[in-house]
C-alpha atoms as a PDB file:
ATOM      1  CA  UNK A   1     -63.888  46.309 -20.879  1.00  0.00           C
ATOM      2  CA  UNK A   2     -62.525  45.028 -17.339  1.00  0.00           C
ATOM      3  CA  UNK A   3     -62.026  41.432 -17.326  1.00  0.00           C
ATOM      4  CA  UNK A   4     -63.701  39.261 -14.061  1.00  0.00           C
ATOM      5  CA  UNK A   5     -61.762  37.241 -11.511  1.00  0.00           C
ATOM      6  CA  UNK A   6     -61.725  33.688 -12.453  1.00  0.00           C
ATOM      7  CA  UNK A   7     -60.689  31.130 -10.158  1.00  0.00           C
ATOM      8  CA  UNK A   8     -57.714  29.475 -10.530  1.00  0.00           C
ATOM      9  CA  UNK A   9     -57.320  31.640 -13.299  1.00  0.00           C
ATOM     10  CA  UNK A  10     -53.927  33.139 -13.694  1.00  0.00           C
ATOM     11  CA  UNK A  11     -54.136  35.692 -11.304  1.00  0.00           C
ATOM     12  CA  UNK A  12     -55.008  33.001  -9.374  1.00  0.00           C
ATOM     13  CA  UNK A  13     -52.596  31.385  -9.505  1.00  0.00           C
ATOM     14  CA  UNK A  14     -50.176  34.301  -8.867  1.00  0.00           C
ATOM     15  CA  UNK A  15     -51.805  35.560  -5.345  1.00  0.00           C
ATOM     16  CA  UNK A  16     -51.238  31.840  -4.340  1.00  0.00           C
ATOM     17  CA  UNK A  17     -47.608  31.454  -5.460  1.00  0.00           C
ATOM     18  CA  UNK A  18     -47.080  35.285  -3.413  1.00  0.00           C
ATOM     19  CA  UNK A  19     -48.772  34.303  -0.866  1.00  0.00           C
ATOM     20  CA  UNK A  20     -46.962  30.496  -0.618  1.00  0.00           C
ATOM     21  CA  UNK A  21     -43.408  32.481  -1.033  1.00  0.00           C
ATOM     22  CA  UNK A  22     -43.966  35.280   1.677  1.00  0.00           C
ATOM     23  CA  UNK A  23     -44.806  32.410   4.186  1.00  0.00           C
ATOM     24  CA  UNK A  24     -41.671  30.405   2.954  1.00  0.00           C
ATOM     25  CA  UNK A  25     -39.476  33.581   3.533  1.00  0.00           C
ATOM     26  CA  UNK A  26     -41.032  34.611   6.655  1.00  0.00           C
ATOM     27  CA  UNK A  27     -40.259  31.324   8.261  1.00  0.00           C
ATOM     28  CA  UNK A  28     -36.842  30.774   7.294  1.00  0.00           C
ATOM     29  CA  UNK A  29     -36.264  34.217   8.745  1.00  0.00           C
ATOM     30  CA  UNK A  30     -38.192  33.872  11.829  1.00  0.00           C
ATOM     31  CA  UNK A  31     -36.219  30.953  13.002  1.00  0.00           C
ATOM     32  CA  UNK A  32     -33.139  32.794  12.509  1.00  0.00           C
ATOM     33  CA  UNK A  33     -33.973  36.161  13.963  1.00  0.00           C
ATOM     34  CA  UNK A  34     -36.541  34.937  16.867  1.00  0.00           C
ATOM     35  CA  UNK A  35     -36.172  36.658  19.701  1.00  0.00           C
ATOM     36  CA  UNK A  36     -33.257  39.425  18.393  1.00  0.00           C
ATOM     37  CA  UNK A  37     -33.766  43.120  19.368  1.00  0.00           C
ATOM     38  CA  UNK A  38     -36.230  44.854  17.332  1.00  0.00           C
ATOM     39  CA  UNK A  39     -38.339  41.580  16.161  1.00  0.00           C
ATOM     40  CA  UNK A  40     -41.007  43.308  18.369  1.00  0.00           C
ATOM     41  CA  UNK A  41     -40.614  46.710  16.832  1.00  0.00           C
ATOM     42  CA  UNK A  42     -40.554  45.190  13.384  1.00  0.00           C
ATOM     43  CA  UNK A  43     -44.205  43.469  14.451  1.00  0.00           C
ATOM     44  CA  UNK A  44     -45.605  47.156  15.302  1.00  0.00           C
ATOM     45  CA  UNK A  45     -44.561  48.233  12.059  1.00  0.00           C
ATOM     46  CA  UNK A  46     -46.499  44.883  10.557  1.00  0.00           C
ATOM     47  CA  UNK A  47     -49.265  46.100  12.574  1.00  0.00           C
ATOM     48  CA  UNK A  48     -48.882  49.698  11.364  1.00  0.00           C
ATOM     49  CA  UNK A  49     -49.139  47.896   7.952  1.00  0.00           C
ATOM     50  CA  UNK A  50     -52.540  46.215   8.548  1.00  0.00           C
ATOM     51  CA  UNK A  51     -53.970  49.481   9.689  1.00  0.00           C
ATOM     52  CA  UNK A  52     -52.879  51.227   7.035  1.00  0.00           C
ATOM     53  CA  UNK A  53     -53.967  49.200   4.299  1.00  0.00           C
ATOM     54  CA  UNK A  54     -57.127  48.130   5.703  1.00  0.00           C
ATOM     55  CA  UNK A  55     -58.867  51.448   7.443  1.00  0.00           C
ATOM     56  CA  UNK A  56     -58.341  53.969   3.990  1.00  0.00           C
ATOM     57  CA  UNK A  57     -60.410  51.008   2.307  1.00  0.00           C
ATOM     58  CA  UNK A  58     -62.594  49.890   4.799  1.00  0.00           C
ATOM     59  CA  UNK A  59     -63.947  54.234   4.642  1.00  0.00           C
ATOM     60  CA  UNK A  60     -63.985  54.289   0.926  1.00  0.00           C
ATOM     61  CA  UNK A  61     -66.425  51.002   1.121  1.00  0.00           C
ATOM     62  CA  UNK A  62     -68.671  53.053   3.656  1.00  0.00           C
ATOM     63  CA  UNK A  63     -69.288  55.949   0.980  1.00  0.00           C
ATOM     64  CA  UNK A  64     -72.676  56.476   0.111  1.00  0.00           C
ATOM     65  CA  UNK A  65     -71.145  55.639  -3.477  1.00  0.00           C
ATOM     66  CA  UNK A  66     -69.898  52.462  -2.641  1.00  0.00           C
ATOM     67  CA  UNK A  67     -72.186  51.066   0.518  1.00  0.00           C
ATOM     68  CA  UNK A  68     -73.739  48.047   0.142  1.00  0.00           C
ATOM     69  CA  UNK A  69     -75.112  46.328   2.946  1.00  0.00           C
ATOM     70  CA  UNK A  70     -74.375  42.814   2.033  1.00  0.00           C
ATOM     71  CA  UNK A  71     -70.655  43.451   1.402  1.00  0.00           C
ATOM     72  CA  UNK A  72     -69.747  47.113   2.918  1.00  0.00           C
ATOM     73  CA  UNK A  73     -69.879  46.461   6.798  1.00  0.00           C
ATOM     74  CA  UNK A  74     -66.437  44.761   8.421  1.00  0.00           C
ATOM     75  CA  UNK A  75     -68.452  41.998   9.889  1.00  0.00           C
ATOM     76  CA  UNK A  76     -66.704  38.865   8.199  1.00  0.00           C
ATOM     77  CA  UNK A  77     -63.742  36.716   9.340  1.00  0.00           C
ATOM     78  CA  UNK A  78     -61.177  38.302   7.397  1.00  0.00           C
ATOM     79  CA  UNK A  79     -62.196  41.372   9.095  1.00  0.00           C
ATOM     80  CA  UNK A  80     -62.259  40.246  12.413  1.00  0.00           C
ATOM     81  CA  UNK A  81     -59.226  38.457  11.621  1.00  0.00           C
ATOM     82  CA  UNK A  82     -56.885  41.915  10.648  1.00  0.00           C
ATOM     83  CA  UNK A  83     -58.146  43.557  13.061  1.00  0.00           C
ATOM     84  CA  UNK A  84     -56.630  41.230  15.818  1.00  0.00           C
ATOM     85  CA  UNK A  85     -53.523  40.500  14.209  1.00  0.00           C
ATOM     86  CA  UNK A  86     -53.112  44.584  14.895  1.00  0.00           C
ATOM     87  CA  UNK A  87     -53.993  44.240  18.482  1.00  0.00           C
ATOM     88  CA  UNK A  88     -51.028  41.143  18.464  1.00  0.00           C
ATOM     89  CA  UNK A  89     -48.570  42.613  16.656  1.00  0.00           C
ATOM     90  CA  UNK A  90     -48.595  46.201  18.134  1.00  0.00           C
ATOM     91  CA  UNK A  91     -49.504  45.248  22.172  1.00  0.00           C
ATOM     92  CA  UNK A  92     -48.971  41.443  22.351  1.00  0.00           C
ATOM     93  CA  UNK A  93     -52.282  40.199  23.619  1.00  0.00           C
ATOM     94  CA  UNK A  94     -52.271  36.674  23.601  1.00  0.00           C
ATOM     95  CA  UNK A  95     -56.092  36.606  23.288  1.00  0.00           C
ATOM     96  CA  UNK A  96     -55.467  38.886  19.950  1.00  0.00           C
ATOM     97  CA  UNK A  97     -52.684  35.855  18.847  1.00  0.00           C
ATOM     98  CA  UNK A  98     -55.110  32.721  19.745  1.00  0.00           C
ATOM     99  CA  UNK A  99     -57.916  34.473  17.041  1.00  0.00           C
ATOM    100  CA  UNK A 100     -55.316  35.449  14.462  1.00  0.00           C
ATOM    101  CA  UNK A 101     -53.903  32.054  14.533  1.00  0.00           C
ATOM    102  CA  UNK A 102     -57.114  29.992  14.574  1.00  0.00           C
ATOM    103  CA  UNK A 103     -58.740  32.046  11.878  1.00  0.00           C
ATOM    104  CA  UNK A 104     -55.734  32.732   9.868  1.00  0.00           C
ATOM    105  CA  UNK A 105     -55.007  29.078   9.217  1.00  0.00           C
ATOM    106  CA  UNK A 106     -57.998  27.412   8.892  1.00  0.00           C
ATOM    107  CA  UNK A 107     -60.950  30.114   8.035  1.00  0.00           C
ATOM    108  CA  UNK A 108     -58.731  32.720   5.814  1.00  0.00           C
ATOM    109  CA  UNK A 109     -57.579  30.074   3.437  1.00  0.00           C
ATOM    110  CA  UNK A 110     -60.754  28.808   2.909  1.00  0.00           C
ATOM    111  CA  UNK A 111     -61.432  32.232   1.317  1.00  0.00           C
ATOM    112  CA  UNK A 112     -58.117  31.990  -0.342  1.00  0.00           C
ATOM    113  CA  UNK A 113     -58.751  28.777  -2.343  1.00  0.00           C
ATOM    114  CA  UNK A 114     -62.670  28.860  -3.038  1.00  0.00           C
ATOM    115  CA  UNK A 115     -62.693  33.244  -3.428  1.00  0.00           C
ATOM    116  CA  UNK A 116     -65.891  34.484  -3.106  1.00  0.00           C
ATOM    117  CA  UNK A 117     -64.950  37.482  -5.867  1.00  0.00           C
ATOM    118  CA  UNK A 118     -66.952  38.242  -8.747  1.00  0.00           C
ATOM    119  CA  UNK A 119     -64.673  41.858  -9.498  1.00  0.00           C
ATOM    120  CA  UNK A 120     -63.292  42.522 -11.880  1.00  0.00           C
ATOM    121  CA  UNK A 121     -59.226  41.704 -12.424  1.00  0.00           C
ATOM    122  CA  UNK A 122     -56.176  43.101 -11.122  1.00  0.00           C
ATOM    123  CA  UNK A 123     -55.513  46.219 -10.513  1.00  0.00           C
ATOM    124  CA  UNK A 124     -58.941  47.013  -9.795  1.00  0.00           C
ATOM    125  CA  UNK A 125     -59.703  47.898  -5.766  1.00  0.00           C
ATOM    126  CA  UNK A 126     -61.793  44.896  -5.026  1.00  0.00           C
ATOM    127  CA  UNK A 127     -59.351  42.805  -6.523  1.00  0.00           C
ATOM    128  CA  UNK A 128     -56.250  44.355  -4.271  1.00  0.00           C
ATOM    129  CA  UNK A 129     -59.015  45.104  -1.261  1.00  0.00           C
ATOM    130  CA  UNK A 130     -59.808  41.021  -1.400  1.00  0.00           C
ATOM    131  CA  UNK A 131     -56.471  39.810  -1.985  1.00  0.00           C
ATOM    132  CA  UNK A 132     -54.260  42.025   0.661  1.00  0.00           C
ATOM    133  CA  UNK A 133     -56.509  41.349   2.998  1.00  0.00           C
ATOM    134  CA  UNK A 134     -56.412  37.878   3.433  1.00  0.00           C
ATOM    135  CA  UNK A 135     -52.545  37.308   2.788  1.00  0.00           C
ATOM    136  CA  UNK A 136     -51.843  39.905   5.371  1.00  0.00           C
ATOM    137  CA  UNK A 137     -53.350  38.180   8.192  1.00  0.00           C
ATOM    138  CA  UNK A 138     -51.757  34.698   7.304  1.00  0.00           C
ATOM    139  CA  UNK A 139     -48.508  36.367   7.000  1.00  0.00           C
ATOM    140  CA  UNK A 140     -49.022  38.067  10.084  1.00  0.00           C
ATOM    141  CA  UNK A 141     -49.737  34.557  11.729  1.00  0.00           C
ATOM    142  CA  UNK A 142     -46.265  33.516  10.465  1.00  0.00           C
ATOM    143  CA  UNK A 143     -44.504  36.328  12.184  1.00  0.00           C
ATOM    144  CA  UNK A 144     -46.107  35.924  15.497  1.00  0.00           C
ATOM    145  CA  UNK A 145     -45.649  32.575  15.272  1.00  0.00           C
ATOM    146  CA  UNK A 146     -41.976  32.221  14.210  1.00  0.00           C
ATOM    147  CA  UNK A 147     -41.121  35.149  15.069  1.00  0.00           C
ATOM    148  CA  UNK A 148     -42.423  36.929  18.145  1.00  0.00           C
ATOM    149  CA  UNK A 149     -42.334  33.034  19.304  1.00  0.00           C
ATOM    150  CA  UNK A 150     -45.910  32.876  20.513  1.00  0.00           C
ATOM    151  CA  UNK A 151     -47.528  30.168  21.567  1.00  0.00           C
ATOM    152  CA  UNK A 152     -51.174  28.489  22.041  1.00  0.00           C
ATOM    153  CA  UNK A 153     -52.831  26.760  24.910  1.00  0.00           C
ATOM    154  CA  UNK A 154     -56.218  25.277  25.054  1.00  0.00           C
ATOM    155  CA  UNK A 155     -57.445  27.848  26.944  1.00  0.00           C
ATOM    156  CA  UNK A 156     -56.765  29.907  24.036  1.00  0.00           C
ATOM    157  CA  UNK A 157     -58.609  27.315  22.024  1.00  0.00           C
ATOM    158  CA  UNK A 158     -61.345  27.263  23.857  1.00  0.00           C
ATOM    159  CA  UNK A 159     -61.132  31.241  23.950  1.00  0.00           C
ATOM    160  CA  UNK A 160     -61.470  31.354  20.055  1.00  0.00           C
ATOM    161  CA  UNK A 161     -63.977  28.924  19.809  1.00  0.00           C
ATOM    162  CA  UNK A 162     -66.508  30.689  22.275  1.00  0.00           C
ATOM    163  CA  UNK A 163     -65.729  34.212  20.302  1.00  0.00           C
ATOM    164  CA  UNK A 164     -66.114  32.107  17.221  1.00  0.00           C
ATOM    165  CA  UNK A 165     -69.501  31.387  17.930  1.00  0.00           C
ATOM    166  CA  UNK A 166     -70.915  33.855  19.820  1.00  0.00           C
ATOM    167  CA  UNK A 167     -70.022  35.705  16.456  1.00  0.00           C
ATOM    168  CA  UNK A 168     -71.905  33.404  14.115  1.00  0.00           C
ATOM    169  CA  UNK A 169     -75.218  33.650  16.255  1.00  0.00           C
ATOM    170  CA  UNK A 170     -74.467  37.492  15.941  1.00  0.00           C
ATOM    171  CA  UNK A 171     -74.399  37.566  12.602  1.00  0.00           C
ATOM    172  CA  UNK A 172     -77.108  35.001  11.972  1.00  0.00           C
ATOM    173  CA  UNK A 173     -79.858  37.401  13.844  1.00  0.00           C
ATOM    174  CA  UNK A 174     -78.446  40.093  12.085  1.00  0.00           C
ATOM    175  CA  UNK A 175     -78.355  38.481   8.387  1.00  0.00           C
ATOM    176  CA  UNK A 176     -82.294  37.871   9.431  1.00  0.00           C
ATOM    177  CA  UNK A 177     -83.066  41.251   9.709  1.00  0.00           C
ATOM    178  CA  UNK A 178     -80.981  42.869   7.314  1.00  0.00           C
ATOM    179  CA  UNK A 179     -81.260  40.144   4.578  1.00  0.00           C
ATOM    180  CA  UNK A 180     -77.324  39.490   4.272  1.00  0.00           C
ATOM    181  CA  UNK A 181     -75.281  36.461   4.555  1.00  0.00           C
ATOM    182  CA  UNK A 182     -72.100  37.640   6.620  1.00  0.00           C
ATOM    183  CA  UNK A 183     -70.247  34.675   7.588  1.00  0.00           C
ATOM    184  CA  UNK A 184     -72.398  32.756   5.113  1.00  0.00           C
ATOM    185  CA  UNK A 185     -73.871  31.518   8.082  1.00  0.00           C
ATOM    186  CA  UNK A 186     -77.637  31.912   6.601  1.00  0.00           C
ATOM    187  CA  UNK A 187     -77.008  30.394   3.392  1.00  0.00           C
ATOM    188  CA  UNK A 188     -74.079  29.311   1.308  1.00  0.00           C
ATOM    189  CA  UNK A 189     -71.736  31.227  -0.938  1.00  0.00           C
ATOM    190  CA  UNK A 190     -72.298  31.700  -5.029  1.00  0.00           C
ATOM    191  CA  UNK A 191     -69.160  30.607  -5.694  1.00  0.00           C
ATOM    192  CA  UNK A 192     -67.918  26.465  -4.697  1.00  0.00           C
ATOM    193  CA  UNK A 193     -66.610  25.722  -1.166  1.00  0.00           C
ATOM    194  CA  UNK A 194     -65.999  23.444   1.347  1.00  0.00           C
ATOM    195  CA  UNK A 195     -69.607  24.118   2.791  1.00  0.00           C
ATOM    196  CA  UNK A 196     -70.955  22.145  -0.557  1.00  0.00           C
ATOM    197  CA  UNK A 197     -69.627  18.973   0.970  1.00  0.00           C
ATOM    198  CA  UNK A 198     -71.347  19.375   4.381  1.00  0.00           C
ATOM    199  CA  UNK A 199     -75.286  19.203   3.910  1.00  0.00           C
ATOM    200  CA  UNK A 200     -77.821  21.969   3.422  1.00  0.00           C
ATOM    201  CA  UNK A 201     -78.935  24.729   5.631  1.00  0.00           C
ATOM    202  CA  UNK A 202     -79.007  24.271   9.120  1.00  0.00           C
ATOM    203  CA  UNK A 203     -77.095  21.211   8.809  1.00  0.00           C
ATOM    204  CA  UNK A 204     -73.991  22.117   7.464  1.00  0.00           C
ATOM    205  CA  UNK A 205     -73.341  24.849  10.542  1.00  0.00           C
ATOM    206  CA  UNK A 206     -73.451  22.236  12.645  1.00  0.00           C
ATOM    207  CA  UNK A 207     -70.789  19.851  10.425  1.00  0.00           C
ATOM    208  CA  UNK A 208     -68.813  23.462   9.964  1.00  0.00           C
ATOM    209  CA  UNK A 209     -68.219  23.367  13.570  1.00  0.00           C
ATOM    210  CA  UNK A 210     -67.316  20.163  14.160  1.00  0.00           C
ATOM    211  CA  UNK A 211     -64.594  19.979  11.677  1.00  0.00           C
ATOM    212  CA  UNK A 212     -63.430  23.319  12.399  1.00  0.00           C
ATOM    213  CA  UNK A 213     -63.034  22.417  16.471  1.00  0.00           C
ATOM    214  CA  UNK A 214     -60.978  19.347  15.264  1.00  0.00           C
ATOM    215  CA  UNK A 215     -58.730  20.934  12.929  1.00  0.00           C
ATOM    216  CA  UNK A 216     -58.042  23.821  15.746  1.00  0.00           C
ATOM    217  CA  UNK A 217     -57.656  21.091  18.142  1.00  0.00           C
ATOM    218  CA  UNK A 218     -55.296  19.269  16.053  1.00  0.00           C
ATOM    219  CA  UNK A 219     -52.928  22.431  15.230  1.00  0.00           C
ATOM    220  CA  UNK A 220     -53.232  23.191  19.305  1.00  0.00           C
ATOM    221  CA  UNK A 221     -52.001  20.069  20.248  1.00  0.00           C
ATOM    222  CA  UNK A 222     -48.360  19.692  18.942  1.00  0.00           C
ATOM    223  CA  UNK A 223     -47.581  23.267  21.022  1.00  0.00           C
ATOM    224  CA  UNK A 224     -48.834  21.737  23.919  1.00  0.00           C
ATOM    225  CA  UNK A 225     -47.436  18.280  23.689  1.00  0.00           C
ATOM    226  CA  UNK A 226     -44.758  20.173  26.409  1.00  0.00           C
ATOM    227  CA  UNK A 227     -42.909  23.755  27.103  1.00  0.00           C
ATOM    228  CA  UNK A 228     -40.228  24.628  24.647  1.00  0.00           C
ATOM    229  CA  UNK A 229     -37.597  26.629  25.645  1.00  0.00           C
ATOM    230  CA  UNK A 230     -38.288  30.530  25.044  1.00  0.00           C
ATOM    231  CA  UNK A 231     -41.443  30.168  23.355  1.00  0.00           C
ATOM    232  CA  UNK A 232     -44.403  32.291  25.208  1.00  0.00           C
ATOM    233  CA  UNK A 233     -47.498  30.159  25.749  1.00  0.00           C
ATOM    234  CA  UNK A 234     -50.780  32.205  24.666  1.00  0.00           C
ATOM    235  CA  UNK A 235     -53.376  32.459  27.474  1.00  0.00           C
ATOM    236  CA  UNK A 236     -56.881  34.757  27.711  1.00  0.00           C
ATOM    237  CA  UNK A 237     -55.136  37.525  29.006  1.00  0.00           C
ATOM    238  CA  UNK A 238     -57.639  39.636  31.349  1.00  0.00           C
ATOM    239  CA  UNK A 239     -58.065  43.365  30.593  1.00  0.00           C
END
């Protein structure tokens, strides 16, 4: 019999202390190796990565054998979230950057420390599926960071925090009609989370955002305090 994901059980434990040492590593090496020939061609095969990983499971979860409607469709953060760390790494849109950084540092670990998982253990697909997907996308916010050298502004702020939203009013008409919770904008998780300190339902959308503005406004404002040399500030580019 499989055993089930536990939080802050040992494997647990484990994806953190992986997930802790391939920031550590990435950093040290990014300031090193910032801005040498074939950093960028290194971040397209990073993106290569993400696609890789992601698209064979993302089909397999859209099999009549495996579709569920509540968990199947790529309509969560995470999702978004690898899917524009591709567009960064591989063509360099600074939009693409501004949305992997905001949601890879605040939203993704939110997912990483209160798990919404009820699989079963290691080595099982949801277990890997869950995992790899979230520590991808904050590693690939490390390397576009430290090493590509990118940069935010507040346009790009306000840029993620309009998408941001827009998204969540998406998703709560859909979740109405379709009877999910994507985003967990229509009701709270199972599982505890930083959502059980901010009210009930509506409320606690409204205290989500809030907080979540501030902390994005407080990691934009040390790369805008003023221009440092050979870093690339990130600005809605226009298709």
């Amino acid at each position: 019999m499989e055993r089930s994901f536990a939080a802050y059980g040992v494997s647990h434990w484990v994806v953190l202390g992986v997930l802790s040492a391939g920031v550590g590593v990435l950093a040290w090496f990014g300031g090193r190796y910032r801005g040498r020939p074939g950093v960028e061609r290194l971040g397209r095969v990073f993106a290569v990565v993400l696609v890789a990983f992601h698209v064979p499971i993302q089909v397999y979860d859209l099999t009549p054998a495996r579709f569920d409607i509540e968990h199947s469709l790529p309509f969560q953060v995470s999702d978004l979230s690898w899917m524009a760390a591709a567009v960064a790494l591989w063509f360099g849109k600074e939009w693409a950057y501004a949305l992997t950084y905001y949601w890879g540092l605040t939203l993704v670990p939110q997912a990483l420390l209160t798990p919404a998982l009820n699989g079963p253990e290691f080595p099982s697909i949801d277990f890997i599926s869950f995992w790899g997907q979230h520590l991808l996308v904050v590693w690939a916010t490390v390397y576009l960071t430290w090493w590509l050298g990118l940069r935010l502004s507040w346009r790009g702020f306000g840029l993620a925090a309009v998408v941001t939203v827009c998204w969540g009013l998406v998703m709560l008409g859909f979740n109405a009609v379709a009877g999910t919770n994507y985003l967990f904008v229509s009701r709270k998780p199972d599982n505890p989370s930083l959502l059980d300190l901010m009210g009930d339902w509506p409320w606690y959308l409204g205290v989500e955002l809030v907080v979540g503005l501030a902390a994005w406004a407080l990691l934009t404002w040390p790369w805008t305090r003023g221009a440092r040399a050979g870093a690339r500030t990130v600005e809605p580019a226009a298709e």
